[in-house]
C-alpha atoms as a PDB file:
ATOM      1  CA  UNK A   1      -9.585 -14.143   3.251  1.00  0.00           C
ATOM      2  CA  UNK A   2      -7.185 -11.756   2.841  1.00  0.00           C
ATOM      3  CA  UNK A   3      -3.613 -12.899   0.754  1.00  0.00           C
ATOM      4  CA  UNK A   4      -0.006 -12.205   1.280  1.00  0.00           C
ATOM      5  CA  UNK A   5      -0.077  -9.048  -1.582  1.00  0.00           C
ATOM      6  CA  UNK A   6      -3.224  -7.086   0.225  1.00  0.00           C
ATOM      7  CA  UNK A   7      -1.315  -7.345   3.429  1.00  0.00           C
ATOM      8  CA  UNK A   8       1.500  -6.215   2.276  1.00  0.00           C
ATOM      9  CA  UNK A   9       0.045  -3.129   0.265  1.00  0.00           C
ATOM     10  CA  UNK A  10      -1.467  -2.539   3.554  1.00  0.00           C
ATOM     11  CA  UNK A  11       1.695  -2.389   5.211  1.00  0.00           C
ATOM     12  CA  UNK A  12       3.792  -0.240   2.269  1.00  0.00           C
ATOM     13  CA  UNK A  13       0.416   2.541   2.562  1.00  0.00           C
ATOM     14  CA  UNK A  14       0.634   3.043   6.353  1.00  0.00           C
ATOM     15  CA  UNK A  15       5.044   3.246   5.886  1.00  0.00           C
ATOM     16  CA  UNK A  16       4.206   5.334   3.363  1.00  0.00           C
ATOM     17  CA  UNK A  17       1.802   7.513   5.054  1.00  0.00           C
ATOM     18  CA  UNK A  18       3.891   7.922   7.782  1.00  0.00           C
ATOM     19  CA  UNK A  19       6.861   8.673   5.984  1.00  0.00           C
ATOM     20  CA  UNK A  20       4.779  11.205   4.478  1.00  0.00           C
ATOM     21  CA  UNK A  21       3.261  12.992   7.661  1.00  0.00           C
ATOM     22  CA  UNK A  22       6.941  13.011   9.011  1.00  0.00           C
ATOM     23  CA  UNK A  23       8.448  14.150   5.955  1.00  0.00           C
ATOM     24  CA  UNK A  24       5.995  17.591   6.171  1.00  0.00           C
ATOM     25  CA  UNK A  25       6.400  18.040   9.988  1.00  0.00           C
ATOM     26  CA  UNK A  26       9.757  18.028   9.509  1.00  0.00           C
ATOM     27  CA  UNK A  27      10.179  19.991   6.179  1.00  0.00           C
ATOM     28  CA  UNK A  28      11.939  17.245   4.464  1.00  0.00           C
ATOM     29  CA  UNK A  29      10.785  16.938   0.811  1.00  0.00           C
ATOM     30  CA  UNK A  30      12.412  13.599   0.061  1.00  0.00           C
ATOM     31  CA  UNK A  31      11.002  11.548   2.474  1.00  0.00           C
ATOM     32  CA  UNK A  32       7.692  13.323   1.713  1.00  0.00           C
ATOM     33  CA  UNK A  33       8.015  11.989  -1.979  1.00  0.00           C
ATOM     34  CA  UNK A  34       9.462   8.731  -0.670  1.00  0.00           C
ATOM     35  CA  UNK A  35       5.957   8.458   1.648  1.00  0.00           C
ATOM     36  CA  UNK A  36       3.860   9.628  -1.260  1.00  0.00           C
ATOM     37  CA  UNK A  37       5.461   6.993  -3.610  1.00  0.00           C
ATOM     38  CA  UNK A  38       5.233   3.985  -0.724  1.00  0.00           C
ATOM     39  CA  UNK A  39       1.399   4.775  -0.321  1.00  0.00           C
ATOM     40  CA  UNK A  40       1.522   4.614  -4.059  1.00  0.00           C
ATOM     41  CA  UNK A  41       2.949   1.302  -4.394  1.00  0.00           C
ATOM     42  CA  UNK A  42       0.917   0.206  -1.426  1.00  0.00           C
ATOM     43  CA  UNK A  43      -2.475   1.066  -3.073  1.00  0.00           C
ATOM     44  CA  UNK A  44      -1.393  -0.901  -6.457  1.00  0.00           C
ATOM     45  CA  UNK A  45      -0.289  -3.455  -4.453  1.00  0.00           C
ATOM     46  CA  UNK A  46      -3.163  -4.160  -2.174  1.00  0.00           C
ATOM     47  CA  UNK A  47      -5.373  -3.343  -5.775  1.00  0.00           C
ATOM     48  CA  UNK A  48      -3.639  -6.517  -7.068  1.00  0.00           C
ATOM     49  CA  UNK A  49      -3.926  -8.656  -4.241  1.00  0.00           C
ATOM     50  CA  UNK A  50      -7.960  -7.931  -3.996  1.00  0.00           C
ATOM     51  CA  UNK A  51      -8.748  -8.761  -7.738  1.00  0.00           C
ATOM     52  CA  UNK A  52      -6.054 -11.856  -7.214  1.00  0.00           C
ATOM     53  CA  UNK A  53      -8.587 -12.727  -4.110  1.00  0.00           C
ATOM     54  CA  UNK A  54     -11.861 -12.156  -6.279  1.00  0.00           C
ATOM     55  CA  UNK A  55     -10.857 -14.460  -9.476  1.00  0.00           C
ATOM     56  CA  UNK A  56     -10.020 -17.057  -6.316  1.00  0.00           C
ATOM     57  CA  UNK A  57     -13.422 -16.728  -5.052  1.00  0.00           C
ATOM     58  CA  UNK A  58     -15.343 -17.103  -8.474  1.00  0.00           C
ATOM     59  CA  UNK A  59     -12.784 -20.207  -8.841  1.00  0.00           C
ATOM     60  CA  UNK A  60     -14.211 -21.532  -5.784  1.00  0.00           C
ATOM     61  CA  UNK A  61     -17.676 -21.134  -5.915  1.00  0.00           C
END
């Protein structure tokens, strides 16, 4: 069952991703960092929310 922090990384890696493939088609390098650094965040995020969702299993089983 996915929890509240792996949706949300979800959500801040595809942002991110598309602030990053609009921030190269459109030769801005700020929201290309600003993308890179979302996905970033998103990844860490999400990273958390799984092991947070693993310990919960072992707890349950």
């Amino acid at each position: 069952m996915a929890n509240s922090d792996q949706a949300a990384g979800l959500g801040k890696q595809v942002k991110g991703a598309v602030k990053d493939a609009v921030g190269g088609a459109t030769n801005n390098a700020d929201l290309q960092a600003e993308g890179k650094m979302d996905k970033a965040e998103g990844k860490v995020q999400k990273g958390y929310g799984d092991a947070k969702s693993d310990v919960a299993d072992k707890l349950d089983k």
